[in-house]
Protein backbone atom coordinates (compact mmCIF):
# COMPACT_ATOMS: atom_id res chain seq x y z
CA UNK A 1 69.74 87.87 79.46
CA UNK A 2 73.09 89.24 78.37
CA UNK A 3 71.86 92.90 78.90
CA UNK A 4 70.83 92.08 82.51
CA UNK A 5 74.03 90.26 83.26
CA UNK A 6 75.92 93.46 82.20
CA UNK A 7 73.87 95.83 83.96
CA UNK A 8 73.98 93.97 87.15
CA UNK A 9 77.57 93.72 87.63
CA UNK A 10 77.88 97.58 86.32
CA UNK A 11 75.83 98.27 88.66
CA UNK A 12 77.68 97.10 91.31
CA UNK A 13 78.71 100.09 92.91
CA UNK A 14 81.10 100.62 96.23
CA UNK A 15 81.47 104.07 98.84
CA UNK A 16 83.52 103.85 101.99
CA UNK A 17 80.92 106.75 103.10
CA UNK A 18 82.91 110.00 104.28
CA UNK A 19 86.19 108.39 105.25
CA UNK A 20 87.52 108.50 101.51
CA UNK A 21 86.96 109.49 98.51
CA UNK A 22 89.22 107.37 96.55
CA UNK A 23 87.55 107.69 92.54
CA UNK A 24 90.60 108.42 90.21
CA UNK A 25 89.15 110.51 87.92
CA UNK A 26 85.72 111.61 88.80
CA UNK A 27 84.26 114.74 90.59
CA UNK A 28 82.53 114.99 93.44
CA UNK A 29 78.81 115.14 91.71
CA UNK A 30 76.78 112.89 90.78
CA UNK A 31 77.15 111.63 86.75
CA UNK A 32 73.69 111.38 86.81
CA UNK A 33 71.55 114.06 88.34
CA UNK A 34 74.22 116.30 89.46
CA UNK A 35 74.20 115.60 93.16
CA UNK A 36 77.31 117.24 94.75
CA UNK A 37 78.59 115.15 97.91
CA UNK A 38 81.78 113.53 99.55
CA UNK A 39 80.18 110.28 99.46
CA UNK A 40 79.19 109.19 96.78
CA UNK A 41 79.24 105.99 95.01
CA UNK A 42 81.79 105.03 92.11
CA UNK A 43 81.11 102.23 89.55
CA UNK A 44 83.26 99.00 90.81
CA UNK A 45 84.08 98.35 86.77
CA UNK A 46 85.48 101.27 85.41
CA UNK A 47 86.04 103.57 88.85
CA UNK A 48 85.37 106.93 86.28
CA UNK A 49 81.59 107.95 87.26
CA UNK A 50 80.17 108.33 90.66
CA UNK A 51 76.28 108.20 91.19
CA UNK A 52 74.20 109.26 94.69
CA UNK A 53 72.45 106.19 94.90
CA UNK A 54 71.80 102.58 92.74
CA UNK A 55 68.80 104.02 91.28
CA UNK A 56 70.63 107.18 89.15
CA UNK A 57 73.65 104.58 88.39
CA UNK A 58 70.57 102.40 86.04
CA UNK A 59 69.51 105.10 84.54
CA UNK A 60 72.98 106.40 83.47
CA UNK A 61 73.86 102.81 82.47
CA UNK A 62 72.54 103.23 78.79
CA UNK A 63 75.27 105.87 77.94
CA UNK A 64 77.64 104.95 80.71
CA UNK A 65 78.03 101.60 79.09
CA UNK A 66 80.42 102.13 76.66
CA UNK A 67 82.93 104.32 78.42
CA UNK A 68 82.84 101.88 80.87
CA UNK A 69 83.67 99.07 78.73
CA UNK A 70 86.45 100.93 77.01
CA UNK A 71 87.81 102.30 80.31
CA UNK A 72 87.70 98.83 81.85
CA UNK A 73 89.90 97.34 78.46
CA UNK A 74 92.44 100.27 78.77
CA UNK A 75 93.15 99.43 82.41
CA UNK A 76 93.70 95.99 81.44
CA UNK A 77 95.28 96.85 78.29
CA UNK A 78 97.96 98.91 80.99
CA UNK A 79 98.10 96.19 83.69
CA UNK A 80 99.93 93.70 81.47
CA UNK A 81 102.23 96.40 79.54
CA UNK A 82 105.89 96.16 80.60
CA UNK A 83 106.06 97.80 83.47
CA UNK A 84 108.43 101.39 83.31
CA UNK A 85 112.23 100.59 84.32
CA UNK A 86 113.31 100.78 88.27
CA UNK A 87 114.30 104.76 88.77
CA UNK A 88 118.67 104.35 89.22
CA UNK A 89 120.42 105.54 93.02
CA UNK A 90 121.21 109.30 91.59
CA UNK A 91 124.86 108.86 93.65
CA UNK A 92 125.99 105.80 92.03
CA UNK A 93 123.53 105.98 88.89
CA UNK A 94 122.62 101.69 89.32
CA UNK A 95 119.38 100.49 89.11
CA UNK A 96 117.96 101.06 92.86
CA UNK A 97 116.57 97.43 94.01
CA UNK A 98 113.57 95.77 94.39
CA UNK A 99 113.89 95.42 97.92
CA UNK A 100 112.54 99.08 99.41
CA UNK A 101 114.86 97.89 102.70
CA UNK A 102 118.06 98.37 100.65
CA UNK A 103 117.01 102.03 99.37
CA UNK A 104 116.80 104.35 101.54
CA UNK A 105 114.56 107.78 101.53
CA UNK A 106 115.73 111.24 102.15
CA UNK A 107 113.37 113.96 103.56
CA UNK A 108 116.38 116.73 102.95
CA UNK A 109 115.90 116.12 99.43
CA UNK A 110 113.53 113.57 98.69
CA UNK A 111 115.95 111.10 96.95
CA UNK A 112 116.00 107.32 97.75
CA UNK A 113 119.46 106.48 97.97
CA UNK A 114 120.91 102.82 97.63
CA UNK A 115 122.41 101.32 101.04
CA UNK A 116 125.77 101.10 99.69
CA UNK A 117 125.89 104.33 98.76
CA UNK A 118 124.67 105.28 101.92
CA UNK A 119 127.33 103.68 103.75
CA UNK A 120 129.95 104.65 101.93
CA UNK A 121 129.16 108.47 102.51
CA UNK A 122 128.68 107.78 106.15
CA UNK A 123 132.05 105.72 106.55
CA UNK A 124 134.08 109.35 104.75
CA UNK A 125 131.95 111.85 106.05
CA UNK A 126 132.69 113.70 109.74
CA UNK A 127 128.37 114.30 110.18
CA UNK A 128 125.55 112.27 109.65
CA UNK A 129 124.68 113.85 106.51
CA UNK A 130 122.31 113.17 103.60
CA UNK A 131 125.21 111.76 100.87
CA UNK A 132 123.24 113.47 98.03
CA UNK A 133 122.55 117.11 99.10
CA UNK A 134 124.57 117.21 102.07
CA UNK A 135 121.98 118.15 104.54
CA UNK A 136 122.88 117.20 108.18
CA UNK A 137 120.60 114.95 109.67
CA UNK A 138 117.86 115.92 112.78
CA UNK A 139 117.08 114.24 115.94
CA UNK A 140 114.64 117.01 116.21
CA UNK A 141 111.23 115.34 115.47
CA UNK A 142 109.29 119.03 114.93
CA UNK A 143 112.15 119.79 112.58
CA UNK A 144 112.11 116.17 110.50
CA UNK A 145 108.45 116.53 110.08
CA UNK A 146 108.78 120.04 108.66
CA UNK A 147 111.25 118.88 106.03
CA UNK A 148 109.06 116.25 104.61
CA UNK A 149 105.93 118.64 104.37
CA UNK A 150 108.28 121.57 102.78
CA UNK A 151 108.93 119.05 100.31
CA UNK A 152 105.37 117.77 100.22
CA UNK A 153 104.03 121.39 99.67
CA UNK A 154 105.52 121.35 96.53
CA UNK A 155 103.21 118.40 94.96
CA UNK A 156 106.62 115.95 95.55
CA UNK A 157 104.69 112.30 95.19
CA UNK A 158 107.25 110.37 97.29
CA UNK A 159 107.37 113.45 99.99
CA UNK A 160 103.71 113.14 100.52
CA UNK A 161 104.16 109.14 100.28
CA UNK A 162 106.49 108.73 103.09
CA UNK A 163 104.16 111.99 105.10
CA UNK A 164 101.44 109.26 105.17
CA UNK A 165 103.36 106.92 106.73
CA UNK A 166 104.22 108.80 109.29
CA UNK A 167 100.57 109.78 110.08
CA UNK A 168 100.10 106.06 109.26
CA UNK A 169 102.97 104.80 112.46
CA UNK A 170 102.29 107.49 114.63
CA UNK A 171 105.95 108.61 114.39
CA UNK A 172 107.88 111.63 114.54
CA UNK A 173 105.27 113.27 116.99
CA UNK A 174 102.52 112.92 115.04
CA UNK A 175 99.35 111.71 116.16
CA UNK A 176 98.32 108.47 114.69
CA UNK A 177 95.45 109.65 112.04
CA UNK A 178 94.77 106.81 109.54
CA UNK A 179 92.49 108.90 107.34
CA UNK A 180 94.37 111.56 106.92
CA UNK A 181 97.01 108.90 105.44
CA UNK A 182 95.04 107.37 103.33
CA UNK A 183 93.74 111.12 101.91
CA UNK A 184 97.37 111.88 101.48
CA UNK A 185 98.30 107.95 100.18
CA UNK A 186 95.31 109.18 97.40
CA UNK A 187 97.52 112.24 96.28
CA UNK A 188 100.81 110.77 96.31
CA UNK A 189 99.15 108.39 94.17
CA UNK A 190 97.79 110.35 91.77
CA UNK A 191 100.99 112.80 91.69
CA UNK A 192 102.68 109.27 90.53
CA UNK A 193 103.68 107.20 93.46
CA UNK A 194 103.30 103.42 92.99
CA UNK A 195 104.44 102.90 96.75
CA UNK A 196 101.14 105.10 97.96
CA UNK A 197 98.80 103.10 95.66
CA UNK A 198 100.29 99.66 97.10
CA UNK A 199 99.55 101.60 100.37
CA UNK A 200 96.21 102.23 99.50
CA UNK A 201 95.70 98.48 98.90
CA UNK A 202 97.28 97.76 102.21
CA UNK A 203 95.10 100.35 103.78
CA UNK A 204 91.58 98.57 102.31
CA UNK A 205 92.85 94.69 103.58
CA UNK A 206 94.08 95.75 106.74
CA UNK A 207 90.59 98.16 107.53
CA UNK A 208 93.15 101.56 108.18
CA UNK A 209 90.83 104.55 107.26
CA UNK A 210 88.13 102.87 105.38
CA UNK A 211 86.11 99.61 105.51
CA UNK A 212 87.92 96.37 104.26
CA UNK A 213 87.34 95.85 100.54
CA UNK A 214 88.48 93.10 99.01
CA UNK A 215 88.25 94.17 95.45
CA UNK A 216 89.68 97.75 96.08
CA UNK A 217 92.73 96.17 97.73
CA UNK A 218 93.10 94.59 94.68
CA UNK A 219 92.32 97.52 92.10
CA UNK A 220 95.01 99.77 94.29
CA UNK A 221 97.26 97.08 93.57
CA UNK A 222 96.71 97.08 90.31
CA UNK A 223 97.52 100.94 89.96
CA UNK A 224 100.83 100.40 91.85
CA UNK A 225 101.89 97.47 89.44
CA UNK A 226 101.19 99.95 86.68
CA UNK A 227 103.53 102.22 88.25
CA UNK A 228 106.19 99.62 88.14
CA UNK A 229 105.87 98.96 92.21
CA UNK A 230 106.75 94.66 91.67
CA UNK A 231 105.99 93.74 95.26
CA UNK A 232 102.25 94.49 94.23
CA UNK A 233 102.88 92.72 91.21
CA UNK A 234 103.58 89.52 93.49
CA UNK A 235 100.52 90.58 95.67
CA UNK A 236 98.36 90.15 92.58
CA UNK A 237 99.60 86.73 91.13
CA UNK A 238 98.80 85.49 94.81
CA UNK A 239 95.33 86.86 94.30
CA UNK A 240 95.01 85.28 91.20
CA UNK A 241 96.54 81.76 92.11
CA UNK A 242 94.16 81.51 95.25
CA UNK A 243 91.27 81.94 93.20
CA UNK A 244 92.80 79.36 90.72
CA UNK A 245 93.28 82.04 88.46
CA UNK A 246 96.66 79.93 87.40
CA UNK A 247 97.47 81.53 84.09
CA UNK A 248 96.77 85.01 84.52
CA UNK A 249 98.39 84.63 88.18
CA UNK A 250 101.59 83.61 85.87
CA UNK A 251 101.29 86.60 83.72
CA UNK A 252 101.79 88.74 87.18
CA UNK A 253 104.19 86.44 88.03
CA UNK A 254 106.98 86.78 84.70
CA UNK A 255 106.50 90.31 84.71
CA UNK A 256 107.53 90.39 87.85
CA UNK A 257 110.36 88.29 87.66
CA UNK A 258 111.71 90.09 84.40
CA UNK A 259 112.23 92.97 86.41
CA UNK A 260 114.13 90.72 88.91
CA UNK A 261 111.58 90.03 91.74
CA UNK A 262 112.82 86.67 93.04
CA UNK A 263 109.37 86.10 94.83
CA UNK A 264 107.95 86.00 91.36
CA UNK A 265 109.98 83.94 90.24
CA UNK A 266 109.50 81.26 92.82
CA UNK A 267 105.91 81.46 92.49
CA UNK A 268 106.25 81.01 88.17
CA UNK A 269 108.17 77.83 89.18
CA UNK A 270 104.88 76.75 90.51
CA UNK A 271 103.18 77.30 87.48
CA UNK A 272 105.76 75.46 85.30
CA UNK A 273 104.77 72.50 87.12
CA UNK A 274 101.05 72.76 87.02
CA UNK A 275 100.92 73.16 83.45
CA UNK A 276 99.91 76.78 83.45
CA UNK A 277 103.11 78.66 82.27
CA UNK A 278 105.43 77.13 79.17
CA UNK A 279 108.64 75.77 80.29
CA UNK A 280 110.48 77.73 77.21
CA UNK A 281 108.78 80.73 78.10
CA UNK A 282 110.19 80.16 81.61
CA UNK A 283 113.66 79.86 80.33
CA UNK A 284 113.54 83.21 78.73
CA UNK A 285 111.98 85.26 81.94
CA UNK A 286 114.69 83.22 84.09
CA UNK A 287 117.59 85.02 81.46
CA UNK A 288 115.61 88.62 81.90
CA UNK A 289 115.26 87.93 85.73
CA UNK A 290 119.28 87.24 85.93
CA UNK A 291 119.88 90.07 83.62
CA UNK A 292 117.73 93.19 86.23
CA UNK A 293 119.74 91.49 89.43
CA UNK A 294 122.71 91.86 87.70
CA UNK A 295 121.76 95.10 86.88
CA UNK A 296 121.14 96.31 90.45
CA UNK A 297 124.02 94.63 91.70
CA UNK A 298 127.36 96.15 92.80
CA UNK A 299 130.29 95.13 94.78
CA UNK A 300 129.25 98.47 97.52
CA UNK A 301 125.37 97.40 98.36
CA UNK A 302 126.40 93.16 98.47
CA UNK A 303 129.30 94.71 101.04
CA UNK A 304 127.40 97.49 103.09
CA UNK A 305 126.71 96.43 106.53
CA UNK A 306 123.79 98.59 106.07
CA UNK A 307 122.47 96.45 104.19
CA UNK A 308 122.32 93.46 106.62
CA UNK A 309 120.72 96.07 108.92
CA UNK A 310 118.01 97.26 107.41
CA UNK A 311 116.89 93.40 105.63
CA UNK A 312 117.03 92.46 109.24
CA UNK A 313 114.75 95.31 110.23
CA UNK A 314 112.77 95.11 107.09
């Protein structure tokens, strides 16, 4: 009975058909028979192997079944590790902040650049220019777009990232063309971009490019909480909490908050009072969750009226 438990939920296998291939590590054959194909099926467990059809997936399942046990542990092994440290403004050289409206990102050079740095550039300088490499800004549209993709020719994650969103909004002249931001979310992703992964996510609740897919919005979340990306880290406790996952929602939840997400913190509040986080333990993550803010925090971003602008347009 245990063996067919296993292989039926193994052998639970997803494919968006031709509108993306979104498997991490696999090729584009068949583990099984060799089948080459854009559309083939990945394992919902370990997301490694890919398999034309149900049929080769059982048959691979005796040696698959070990990989994908170990590949499923090391995912969760990396889910709960501390998460790598927020990258720091490179003008100022302070932790950039949670909040993506208070950063800023530059096409001219692909930095992302505090607000208050921002603003005080902008409140010296005689041209709208980029405060990090000095580049003047464009109204030109044709010339904006070429900028990012000189920058995204080069393999640059977050110039590819913010490419994809542009495709994604339909801005900057572009034609609105949701596959072609999810194929470039996928690279960006891979090349190291938590934001594009928590796109990806996005991209599989909201039905943008592929089918809706409950359990890949999750898994895409899961990547860009490994990369450090907290808002997904928020995303997931909800998950877990409305499925009455309480305690593991709570281990989203203080990670989250260490790293200063005050969402997080709210929500571990919650599970102080429902038994399902300890109220020491909650004492220490509120000390680490004072200690990132502070961190981030400097008399030029609380001050920039940019600031205010951009959380109200956020």
């Amino acid at each position: 009975e245990e063996e067919e438990e296993e292989e039926t939920n193994v052998a639970d296998v997803s494919s968006d058909g031709k509108e993306l291939n979104d498997s991490i590590d696999a090729g584009n054959n068949c583990a099984e028979c060799g089948k080459a194909g854009d559309d083939l099926k990945i394992c919902s467990s370990c997301r490694s192997a890919k398999y034309c059809s149900r049929e080769c997936q059982l048959k691979a399942w005796a040696g698959h079944k070990q990989e994908c046990k170990k590949r499923s542990a090391e995912h969760e092994e990396a889910l709960f590790k501390t998460p790598p440290p927020r990258p720091d403004c490179p003008i100022c050289f302070i932790p950039l902040p949670i909040d993506i409206t208070q950063c800023q990102y530059q096409g001219c050079c692909s930095k992302h650049l505090c607000t208050g740095c921002i603003q005080a550039h902008w409140m010296i300088s005689d041209e709208l220019d980029c405060p990090f490499c000095r580049v003047v800004a464009t109204e030109d549209d044709k010339e904006y777009v070429k900028r990012i993709e000189k920058r995204a020719a080069t393999n640059d994650a977050e110039a590819i990232q913010f490419l994809a969103g542009l495709y994604t909004d339909g801005k900057k002249g572009l034609k609105q063309d949701h596959v072609k931001a999810m194929q470039l979310y996928m690279k960006a992703g891979k090349l190291g971009s938590a934001l594009a992964y928590r796109n990806v996510g996005a991209a599989f609740h909201d039905g943008r490019g592929v089918k809706k897919n409950a359990a890949k919005e999750k898994y895409y979340h899961e990547l860009a909480a490994i990369g450090g990306y907290m808002n997904s880290r928020h995303v997931l406790g909800e998950m877990e909490w409305n499925t009455r996952n309480f305690q593991r929602a709570c281990k989203h939840y203080a990670i989250g908050a260490e790293a200063g997400h005050s969402g997080c913190l709210s929500d571990l509040q919650d599970g102080v009072k429902v038994g399902a986080f300890d109220r020491n333990e909650y004492a220490r993550v509120l000390q680490s969750y004072k200690k990132s803010v502070e961190e981030s925090r400097s008399d030029q971003r609380e001050n920039s009226p940019l600031k205010q602008l951009m959380s109200m347009l956020g």
